[in-house]
PDB file of N, CA and C in Angstrom:
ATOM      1  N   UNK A   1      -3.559  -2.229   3.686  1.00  0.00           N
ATOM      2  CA  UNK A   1      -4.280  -2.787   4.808  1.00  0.00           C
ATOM      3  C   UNK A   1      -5.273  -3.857   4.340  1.00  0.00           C
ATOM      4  N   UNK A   2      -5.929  -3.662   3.291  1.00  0.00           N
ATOM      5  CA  UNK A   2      -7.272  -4.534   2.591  1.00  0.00           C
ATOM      6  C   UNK A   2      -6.636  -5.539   2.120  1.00  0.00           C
ATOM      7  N   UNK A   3      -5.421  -5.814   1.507  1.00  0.00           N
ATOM      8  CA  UNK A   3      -4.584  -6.283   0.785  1.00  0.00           C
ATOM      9  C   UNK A   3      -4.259  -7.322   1.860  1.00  0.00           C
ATOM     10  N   UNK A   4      -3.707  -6.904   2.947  1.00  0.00           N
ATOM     11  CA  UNK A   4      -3.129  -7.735   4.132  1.00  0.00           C
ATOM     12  C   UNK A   4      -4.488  -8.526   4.944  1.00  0.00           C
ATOM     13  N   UNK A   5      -5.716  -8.130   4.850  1.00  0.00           N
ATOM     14  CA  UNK A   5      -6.906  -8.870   5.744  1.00  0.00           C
ATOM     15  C   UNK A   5      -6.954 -10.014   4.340  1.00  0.00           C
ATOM     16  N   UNK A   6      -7.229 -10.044   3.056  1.00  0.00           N
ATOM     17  CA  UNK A   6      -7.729 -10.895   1.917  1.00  0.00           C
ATOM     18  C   UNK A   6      -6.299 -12.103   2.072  1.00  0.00           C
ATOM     19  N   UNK A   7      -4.693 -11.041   2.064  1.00  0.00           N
ATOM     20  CA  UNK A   7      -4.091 -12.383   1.328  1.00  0.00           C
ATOM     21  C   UNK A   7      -3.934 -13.312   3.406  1.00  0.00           C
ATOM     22  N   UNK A   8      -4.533 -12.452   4.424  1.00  0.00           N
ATOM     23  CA  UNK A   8      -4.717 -13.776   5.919  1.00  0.00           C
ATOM     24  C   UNK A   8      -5.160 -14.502   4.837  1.00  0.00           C
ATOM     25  N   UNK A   9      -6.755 -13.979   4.825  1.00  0.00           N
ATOM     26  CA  UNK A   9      -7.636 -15.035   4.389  1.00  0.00           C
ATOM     27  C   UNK A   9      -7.813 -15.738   3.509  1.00  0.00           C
ATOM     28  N   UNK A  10      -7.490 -15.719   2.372  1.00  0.00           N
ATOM     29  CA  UNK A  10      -6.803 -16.786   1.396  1.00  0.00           C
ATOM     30  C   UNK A  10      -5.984 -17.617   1.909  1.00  0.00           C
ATOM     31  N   UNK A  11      -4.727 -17.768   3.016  1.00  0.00           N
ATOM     32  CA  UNK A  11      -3.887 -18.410   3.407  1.00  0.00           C
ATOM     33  C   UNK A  11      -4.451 -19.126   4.241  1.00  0.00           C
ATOM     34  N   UNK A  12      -5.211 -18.165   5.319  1.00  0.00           N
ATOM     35  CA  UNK A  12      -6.083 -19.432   5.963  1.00  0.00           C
ATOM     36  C   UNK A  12      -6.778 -20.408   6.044  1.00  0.00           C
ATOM     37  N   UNK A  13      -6.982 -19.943   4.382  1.00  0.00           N
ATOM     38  CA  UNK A  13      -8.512 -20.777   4.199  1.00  0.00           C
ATOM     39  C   UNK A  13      -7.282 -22.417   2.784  1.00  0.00           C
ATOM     40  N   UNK A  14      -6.508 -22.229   3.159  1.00  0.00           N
ATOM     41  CA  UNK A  14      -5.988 -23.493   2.594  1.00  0.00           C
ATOM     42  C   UNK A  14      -4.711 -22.786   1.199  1.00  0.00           C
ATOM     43  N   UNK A  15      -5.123 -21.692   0.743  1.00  0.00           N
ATOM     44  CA  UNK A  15      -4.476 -21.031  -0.579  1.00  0.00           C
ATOM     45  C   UNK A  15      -3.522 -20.908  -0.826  1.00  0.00           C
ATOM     46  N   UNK A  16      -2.239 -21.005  -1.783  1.00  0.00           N
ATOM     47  CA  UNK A  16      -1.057 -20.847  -1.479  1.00  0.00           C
ATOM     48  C   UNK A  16      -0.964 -19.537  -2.517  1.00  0.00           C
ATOM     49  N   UNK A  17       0.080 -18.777  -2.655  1.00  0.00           N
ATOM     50  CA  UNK A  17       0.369 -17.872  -3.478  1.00  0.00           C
ATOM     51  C   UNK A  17       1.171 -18.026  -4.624  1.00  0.00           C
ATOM     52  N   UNK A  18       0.795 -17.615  -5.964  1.00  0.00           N
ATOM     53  CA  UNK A  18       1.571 -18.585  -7.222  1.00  0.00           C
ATOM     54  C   UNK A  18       3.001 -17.441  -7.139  1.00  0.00           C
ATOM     55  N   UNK A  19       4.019 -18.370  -7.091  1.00  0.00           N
ATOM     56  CA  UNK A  19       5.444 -18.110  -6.784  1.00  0.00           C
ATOM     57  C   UNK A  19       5.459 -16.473  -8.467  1.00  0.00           C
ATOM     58  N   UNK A  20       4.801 -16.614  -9.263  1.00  0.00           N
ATOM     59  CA  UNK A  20       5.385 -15.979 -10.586  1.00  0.00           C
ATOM     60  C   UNK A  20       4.811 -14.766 -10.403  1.00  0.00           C
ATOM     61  N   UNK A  21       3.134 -14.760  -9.787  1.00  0.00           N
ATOM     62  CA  UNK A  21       2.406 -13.302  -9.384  1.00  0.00           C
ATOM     63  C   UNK A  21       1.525 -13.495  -8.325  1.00  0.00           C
ATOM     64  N   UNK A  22       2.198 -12.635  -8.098  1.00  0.00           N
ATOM     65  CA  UNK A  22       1.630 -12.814  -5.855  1.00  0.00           C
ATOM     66  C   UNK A  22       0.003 -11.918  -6.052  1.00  0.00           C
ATOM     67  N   UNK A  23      -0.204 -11.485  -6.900  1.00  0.00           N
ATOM     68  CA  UNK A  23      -1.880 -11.245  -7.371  1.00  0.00           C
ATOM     69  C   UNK A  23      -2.904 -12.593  -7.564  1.00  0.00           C
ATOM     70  N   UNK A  24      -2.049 -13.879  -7.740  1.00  0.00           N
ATOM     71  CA  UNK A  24      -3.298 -15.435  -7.817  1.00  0.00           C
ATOM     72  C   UNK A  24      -2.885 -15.525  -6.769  1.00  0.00           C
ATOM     73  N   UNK A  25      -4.050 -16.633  -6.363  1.00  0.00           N
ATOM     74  CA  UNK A  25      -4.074 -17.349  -5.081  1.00  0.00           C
ATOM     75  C   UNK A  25      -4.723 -18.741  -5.496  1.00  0.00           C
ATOM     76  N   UNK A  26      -4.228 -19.501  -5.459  1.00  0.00           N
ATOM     77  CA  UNK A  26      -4.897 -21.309  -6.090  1.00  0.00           C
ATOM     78  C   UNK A  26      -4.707 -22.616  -4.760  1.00  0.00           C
ATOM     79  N   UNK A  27      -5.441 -23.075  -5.073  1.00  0.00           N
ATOM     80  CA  UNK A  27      -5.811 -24.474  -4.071  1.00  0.00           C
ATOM     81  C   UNK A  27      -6.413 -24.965  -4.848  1.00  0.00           C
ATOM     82  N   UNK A  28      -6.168 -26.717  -4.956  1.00  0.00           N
ATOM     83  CA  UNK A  28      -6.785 -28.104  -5.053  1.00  0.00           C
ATOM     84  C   UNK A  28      -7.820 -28.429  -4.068  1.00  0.00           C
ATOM     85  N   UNK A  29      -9.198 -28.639  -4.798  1.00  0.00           N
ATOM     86  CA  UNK A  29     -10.190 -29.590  -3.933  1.00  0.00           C
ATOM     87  C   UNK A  29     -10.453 -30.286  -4.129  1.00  0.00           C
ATOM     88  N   UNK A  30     -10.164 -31.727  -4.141  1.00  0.00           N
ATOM     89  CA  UNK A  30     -11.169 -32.970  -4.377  1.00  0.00           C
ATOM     90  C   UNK A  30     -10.272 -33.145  -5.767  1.00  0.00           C
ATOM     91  N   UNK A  31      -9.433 -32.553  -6.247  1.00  0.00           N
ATOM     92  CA  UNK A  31      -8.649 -32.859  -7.442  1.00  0.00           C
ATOM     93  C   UNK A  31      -9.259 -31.714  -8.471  1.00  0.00           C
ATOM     94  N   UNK A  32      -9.752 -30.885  -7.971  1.00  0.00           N
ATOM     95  CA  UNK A  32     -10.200 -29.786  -8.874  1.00  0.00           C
ATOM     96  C   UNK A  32     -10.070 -28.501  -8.600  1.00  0.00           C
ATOM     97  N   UNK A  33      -8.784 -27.706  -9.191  1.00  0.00           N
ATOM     98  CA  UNK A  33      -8.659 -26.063  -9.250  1.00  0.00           C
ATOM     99  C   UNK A  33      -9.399 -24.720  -9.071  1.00  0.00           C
ATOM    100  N   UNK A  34      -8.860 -24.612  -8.209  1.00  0.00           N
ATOM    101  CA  UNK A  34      -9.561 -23.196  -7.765  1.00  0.00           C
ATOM    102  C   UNK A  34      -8.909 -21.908  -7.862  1.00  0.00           C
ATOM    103  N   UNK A  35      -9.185 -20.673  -8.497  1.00  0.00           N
ATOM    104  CA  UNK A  35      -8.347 -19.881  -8.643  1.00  0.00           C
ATOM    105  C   UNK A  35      -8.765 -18.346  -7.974  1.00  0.00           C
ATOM    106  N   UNK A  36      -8.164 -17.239  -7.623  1.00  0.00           N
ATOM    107  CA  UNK A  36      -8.576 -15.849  -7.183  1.00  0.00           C
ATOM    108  C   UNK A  36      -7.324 -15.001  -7.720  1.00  0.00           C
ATOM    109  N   UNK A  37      -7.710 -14.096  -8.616  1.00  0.00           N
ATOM    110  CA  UNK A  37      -6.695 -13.441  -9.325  1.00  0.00           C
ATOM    111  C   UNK A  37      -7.420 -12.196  -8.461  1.00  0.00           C
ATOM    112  N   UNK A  38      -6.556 -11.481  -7.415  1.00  0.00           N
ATOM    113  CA  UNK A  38      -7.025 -10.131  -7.051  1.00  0.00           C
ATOM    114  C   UNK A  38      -5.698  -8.780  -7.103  1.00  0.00           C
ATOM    115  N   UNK A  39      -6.869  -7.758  -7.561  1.00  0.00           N
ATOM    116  CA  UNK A  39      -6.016  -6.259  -8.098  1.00  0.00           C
ATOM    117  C   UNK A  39      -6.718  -5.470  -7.287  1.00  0.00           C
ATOM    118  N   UNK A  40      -6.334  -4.646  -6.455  1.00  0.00           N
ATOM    119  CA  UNK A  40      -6.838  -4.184  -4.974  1.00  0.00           C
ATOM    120  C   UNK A  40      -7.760  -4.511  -4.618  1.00  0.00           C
ATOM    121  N   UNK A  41      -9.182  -4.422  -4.806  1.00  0.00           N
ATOM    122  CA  UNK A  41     -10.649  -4.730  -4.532  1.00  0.00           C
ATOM    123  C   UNK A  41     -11.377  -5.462  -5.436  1.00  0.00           C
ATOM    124  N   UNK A  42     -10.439  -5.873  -6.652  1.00  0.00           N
ATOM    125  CA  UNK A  42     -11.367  -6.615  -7.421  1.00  0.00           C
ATOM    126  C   UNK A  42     -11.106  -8.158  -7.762  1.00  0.00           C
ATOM    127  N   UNK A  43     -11.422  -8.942  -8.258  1.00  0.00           N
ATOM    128  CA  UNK A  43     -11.016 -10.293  -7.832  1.00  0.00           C
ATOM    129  C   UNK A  43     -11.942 -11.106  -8.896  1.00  0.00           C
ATOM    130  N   UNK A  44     -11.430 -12.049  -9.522  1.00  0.00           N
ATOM    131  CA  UNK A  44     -11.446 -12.708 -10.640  1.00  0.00           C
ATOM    132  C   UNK A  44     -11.350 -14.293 -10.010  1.00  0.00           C
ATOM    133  N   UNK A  45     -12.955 -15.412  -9.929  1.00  0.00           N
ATOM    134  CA  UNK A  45     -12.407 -16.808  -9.461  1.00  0.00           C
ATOM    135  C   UNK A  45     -12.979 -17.303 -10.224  1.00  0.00           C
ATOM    136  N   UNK A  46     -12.139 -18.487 -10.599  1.00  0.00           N
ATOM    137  CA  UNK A  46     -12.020 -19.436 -12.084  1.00  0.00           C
ATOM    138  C   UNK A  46     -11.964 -21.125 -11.143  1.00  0.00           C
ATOM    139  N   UNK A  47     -12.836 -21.333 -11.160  1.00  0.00           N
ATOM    140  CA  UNK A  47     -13.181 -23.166 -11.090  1.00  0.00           C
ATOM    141  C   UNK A  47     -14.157 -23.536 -10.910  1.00  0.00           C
ATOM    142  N   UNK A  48     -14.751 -24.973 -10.759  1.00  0.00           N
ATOM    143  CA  UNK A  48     -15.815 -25.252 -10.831  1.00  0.00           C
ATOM    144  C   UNK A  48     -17.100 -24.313  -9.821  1.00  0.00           C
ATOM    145  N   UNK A  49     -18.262 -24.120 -10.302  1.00  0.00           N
ATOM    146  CA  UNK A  49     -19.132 -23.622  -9.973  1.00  0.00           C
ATOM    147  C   UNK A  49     -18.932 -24.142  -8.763  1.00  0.00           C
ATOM    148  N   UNK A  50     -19.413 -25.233  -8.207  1.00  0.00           N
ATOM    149  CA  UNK A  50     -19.718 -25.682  -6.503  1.00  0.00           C
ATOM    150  C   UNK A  50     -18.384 -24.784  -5.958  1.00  0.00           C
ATOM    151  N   UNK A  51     -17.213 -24.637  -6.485  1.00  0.00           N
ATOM    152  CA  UNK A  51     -16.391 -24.290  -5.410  1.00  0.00           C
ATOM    153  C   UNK A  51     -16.316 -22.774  -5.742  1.00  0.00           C
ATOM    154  N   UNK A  52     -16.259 -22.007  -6.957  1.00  0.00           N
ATOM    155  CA  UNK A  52     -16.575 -20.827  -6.846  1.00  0.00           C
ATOM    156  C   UNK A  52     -17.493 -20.027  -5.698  1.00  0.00           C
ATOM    157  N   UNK A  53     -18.645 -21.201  -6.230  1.00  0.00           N
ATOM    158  CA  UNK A  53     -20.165 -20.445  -4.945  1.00  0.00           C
ATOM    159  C   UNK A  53     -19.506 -20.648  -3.363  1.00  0.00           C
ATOM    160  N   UNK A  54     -19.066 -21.729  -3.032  1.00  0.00           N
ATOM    161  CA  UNK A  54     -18.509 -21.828  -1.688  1.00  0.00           C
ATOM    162  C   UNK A  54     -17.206 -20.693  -1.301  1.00  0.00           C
ATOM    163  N   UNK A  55     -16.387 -20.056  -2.485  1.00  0.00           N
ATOM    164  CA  UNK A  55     -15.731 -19.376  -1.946  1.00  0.00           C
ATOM    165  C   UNK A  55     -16.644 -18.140  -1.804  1.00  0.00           C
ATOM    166  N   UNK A  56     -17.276 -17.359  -2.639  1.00  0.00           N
ATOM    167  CA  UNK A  56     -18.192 -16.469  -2.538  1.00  0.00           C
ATOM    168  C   UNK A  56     -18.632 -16.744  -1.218  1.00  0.00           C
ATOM    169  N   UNK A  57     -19.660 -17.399  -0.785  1.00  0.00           N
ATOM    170  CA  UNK A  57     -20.268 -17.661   0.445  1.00  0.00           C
ATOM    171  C   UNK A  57     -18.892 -17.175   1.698  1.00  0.00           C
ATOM    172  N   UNK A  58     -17.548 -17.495   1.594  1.00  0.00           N
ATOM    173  CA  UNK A  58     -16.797 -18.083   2.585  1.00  0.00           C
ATOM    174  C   UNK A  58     -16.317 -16.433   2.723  1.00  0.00           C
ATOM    175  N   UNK A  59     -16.529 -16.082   1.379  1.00  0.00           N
ATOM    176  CA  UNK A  59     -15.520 -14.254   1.619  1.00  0.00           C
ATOM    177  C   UNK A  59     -16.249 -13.694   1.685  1.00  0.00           C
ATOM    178  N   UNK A  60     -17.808 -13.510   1.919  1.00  0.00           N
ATOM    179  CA  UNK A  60     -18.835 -12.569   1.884  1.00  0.00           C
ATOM    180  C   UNK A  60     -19.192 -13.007   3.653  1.00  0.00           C
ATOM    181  N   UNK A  61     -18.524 -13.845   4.510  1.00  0.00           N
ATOM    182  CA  UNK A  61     -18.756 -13.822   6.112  1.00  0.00           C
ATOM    183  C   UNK A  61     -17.673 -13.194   6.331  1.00  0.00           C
ATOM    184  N   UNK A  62     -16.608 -12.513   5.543  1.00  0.00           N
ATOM    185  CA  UNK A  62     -15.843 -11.961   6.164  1.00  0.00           C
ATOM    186  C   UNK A  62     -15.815 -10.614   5.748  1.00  0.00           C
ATOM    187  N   UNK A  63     -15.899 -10.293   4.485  1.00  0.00           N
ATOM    188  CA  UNK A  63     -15.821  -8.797   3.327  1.00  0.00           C
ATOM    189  C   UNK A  63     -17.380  -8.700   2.729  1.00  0.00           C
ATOM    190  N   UNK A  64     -17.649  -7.307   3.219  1.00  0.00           N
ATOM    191  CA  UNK A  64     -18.852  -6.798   2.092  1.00  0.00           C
ATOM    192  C   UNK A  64     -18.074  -6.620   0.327  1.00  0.00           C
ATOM    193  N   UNK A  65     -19.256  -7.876  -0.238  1.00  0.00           N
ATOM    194  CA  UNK A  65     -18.859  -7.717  -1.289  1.00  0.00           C
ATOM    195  C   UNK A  65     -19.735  -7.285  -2.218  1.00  0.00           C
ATOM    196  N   UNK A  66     -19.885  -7.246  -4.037  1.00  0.00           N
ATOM    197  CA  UNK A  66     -20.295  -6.621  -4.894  1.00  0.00           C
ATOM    198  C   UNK A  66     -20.237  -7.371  -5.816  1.00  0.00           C
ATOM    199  N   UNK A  67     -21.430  -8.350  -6.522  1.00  0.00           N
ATOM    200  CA  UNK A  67     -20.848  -9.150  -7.390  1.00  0.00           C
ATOM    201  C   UNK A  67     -20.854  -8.880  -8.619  1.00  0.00           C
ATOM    202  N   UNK A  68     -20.325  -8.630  -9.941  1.00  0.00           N
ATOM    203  CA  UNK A  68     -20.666  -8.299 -10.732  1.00  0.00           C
ATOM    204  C   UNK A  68     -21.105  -9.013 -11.948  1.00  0.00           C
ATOM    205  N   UNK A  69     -20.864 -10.392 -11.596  1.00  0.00           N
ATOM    206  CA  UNK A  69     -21.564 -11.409 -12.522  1.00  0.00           C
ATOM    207  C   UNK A  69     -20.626 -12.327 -13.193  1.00  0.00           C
ATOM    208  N   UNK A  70     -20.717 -12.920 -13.661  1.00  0.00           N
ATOM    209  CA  UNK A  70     -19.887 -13.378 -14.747  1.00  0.00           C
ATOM    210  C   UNK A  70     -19.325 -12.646 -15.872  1.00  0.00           C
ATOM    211  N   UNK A  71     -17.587 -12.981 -15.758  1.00  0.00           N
ATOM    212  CA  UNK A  71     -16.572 -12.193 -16.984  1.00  0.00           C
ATOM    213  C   UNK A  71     -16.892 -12.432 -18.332  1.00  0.00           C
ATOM    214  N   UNK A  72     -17.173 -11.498 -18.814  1.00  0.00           N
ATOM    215  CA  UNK A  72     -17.420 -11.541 -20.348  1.00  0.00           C
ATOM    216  C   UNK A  72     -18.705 -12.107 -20.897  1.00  0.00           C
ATOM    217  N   UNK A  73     -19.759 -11.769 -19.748  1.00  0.00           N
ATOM    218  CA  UNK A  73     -21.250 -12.463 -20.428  1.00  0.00           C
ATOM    219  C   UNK A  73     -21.962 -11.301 -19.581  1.00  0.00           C
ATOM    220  N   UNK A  74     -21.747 -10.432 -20.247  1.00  0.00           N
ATOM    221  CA  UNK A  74     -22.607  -9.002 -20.309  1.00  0.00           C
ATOM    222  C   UNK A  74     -24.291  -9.101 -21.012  1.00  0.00           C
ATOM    223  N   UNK A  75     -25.282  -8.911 -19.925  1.00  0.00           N
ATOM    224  CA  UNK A  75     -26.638  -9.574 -20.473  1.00  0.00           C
ATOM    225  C   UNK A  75     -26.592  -8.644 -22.115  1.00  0.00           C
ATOM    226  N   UNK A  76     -26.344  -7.372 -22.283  1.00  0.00           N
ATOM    227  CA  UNK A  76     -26.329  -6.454 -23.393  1.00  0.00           C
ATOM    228  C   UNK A  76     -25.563  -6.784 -24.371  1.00  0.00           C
ATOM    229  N   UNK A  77     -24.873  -7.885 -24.406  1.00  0.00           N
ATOM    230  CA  UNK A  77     -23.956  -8.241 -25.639  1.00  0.00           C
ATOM    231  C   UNK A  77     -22.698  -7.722 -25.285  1.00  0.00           C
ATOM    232  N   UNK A  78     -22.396  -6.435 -24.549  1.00  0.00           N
ATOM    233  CA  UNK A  78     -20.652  -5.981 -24.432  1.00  0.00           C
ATOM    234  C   UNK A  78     -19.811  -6.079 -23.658  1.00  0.00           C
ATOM    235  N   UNK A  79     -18.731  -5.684 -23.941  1.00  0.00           N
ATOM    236  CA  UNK A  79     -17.840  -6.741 -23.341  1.00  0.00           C
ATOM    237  C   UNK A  79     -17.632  -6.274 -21.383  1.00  0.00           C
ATOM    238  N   UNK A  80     -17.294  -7.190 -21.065  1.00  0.00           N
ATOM    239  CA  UNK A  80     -16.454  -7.151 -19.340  1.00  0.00           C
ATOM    240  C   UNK A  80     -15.708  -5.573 -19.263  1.00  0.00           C
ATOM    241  N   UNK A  81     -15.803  -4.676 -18.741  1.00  0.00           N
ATOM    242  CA  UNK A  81     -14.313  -3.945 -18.539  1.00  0.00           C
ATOM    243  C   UNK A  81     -13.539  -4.494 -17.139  1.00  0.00           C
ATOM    244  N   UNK A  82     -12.723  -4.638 -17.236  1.00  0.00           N
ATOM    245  CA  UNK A  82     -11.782  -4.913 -16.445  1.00  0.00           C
ATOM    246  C   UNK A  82     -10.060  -4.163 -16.372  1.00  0.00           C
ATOM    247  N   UNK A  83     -10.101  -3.852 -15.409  1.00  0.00           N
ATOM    248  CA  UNK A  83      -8.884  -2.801 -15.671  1.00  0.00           C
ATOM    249  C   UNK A  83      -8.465  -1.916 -17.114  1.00  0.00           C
ATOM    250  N   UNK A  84      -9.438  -1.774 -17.205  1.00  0.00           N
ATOM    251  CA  UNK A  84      -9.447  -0.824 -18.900  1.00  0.00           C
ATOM    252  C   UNK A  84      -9.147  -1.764 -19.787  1.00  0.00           C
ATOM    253  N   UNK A  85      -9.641  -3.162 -19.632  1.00  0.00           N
ATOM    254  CA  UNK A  85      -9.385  -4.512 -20.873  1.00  0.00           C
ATOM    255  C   UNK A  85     -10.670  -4.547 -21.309  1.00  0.00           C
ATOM    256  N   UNK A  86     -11.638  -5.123 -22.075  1.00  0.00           N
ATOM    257  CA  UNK A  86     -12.373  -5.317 -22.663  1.00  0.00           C
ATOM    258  C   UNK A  86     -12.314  -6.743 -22.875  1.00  0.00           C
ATOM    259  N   UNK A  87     -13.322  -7.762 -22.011  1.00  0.00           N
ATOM    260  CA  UNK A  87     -13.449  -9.064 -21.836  1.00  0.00           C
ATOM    261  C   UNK A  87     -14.303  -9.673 -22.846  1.00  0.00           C
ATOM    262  N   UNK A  88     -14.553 -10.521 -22.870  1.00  0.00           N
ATOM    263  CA  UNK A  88     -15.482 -11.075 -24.278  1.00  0.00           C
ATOM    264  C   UNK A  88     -15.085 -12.420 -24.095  1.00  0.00           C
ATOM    265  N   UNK A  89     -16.634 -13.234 -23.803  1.00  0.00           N
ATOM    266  CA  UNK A  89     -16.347 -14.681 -23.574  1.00  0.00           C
ATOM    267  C   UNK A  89     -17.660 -15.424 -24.464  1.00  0.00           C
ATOM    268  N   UNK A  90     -16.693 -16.205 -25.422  1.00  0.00           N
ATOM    269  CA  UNK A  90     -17.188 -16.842 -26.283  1.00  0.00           C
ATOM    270  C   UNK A  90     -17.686 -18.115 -25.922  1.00  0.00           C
ATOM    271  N   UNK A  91     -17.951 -19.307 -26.244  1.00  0.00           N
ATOM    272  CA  UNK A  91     -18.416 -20.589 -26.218  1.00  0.00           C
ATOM    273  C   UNK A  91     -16.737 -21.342 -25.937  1.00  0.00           C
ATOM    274  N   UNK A  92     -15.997 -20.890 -26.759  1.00  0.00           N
ATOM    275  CA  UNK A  92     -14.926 -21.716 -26.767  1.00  0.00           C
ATOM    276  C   UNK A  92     -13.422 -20.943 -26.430  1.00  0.00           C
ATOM    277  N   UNK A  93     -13.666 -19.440 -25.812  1.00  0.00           N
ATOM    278  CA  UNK A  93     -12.373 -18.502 -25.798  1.00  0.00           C
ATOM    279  C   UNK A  93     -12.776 -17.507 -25.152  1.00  0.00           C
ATOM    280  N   UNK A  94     -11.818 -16.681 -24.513  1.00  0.00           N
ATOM    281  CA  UNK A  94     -11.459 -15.612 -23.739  1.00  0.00           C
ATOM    282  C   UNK A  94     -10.969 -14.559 -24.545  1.00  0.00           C
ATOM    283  N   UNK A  95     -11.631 -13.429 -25.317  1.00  0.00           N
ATOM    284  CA  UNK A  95     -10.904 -12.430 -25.744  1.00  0.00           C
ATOM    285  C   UNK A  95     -10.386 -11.165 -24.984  1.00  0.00           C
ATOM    286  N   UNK A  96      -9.029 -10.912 -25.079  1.00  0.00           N
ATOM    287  CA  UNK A  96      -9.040  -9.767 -23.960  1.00  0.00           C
ATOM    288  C   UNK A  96      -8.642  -8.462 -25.313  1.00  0.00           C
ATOM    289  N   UNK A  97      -9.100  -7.357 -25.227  1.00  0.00           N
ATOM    290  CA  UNK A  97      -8.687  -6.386 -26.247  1.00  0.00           C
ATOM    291  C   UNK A  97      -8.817  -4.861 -25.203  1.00  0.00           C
ATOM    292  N   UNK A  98      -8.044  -4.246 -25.419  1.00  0.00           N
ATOM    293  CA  UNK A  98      -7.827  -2.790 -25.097  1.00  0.00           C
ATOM    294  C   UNK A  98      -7.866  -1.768 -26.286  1.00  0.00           C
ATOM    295  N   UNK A  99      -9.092  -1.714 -26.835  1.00  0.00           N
ATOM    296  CA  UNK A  99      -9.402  -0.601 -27.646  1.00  0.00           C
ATOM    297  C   UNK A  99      -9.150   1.201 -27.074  1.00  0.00           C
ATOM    298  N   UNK A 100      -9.963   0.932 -25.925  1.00  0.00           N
ATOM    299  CA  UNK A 100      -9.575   2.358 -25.002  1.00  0.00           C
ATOM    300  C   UNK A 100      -8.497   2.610 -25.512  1.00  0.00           C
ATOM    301  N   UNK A 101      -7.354   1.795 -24.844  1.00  0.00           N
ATOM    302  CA  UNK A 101      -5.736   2.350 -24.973  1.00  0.00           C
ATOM    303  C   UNK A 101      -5.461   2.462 -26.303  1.00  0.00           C
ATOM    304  N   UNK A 102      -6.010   1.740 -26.690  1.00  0.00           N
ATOM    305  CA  UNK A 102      -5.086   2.089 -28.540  1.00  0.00           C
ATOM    306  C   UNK A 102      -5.605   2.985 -29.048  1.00  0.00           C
ATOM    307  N   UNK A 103      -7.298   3.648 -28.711  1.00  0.00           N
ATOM    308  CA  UNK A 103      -7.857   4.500 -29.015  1.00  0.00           C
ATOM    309  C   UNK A 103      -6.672   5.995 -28.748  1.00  0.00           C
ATOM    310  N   UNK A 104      -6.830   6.538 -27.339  1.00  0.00           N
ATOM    311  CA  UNK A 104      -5.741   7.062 -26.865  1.00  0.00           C
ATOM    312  C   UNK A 104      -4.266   7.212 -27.368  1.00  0.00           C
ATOM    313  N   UNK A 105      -4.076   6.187 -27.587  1.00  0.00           N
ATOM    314  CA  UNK A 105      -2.090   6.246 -28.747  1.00  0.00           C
ATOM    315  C   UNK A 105      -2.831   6.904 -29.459  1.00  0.00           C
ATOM    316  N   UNK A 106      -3.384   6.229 -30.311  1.00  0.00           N
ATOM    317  CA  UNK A 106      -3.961   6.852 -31.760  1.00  0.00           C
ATOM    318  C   UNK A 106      -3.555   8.557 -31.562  1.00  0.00           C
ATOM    319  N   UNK A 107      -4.763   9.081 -30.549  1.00  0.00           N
ATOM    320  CA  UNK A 107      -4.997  10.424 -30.506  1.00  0.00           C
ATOM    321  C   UNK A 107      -3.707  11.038 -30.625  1.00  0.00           C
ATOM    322  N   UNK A 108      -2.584  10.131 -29.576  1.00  0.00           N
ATOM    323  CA  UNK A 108      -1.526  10.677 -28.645  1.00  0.00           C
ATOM    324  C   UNK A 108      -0.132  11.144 -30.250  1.00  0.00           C
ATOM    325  N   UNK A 109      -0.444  10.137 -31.021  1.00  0.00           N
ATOM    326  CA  UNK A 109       0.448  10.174 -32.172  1.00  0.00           C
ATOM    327  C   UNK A 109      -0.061  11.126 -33.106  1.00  0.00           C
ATOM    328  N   UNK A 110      -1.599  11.580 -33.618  1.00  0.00           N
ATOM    329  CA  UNK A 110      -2.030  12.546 -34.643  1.00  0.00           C
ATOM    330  C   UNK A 110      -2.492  11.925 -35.139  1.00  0.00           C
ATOM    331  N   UNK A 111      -2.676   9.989 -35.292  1.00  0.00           N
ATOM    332  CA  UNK A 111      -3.594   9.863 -36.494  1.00  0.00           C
ATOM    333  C   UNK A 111      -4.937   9.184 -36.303  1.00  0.00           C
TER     334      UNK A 111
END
């Protein structure tokens, strides 16, 4: 149901759906990329600040939202969790690592 009110409103609001994973949603403004990667309630947008803040503004008149800040710039030094990934954003890169899970094999195998 939540799924079906977000991808109206992404469509309405100009968005098309990327043919490879129907989880992005991207539009061109002014010649500059806008992105919304969403996994049931949570949602990931990647482009310039002015249009980030305007989508924020545009989905918070429609959905109570929760912001959690910027990916991978944890004021404490550690990393993003995100779907049990471990985010980490450098000056010049995106690290994604799943220690959890490998932690877990580990156990799952004996060593």
């Amino acid at each position: 149901m939540f799924h079906n009110l977000l991808h109206n409103f992404f469509i309405a609001n100009g968005f098309t759906v990327n043919a490879h994973e129907p989880c992005l949603y991207h539009k061109w403004v002014d010649g500059h990329p806008i992105l919304c990667l969403v996994h049931v309630d949570d949602g990931i947008l990647v482009g310039t600040r002015l249009l980030v803040d305007q989508l924020k503004a545009d989905v918070r008149k429609h959905f109570n939202t929760k912001e959690l800040g910027a990916l991978g710039l944890d004021p404490e030094g550690k990393p993003s969790l995100l779907l049990g990934m471990e985010i980490i954003r450098t000056e010049s890169e995106f690290q994604i690592r799943q220690t959890g899970l490998i932690d877990i094999l580990v156990k799952k195998c004996g060593n």
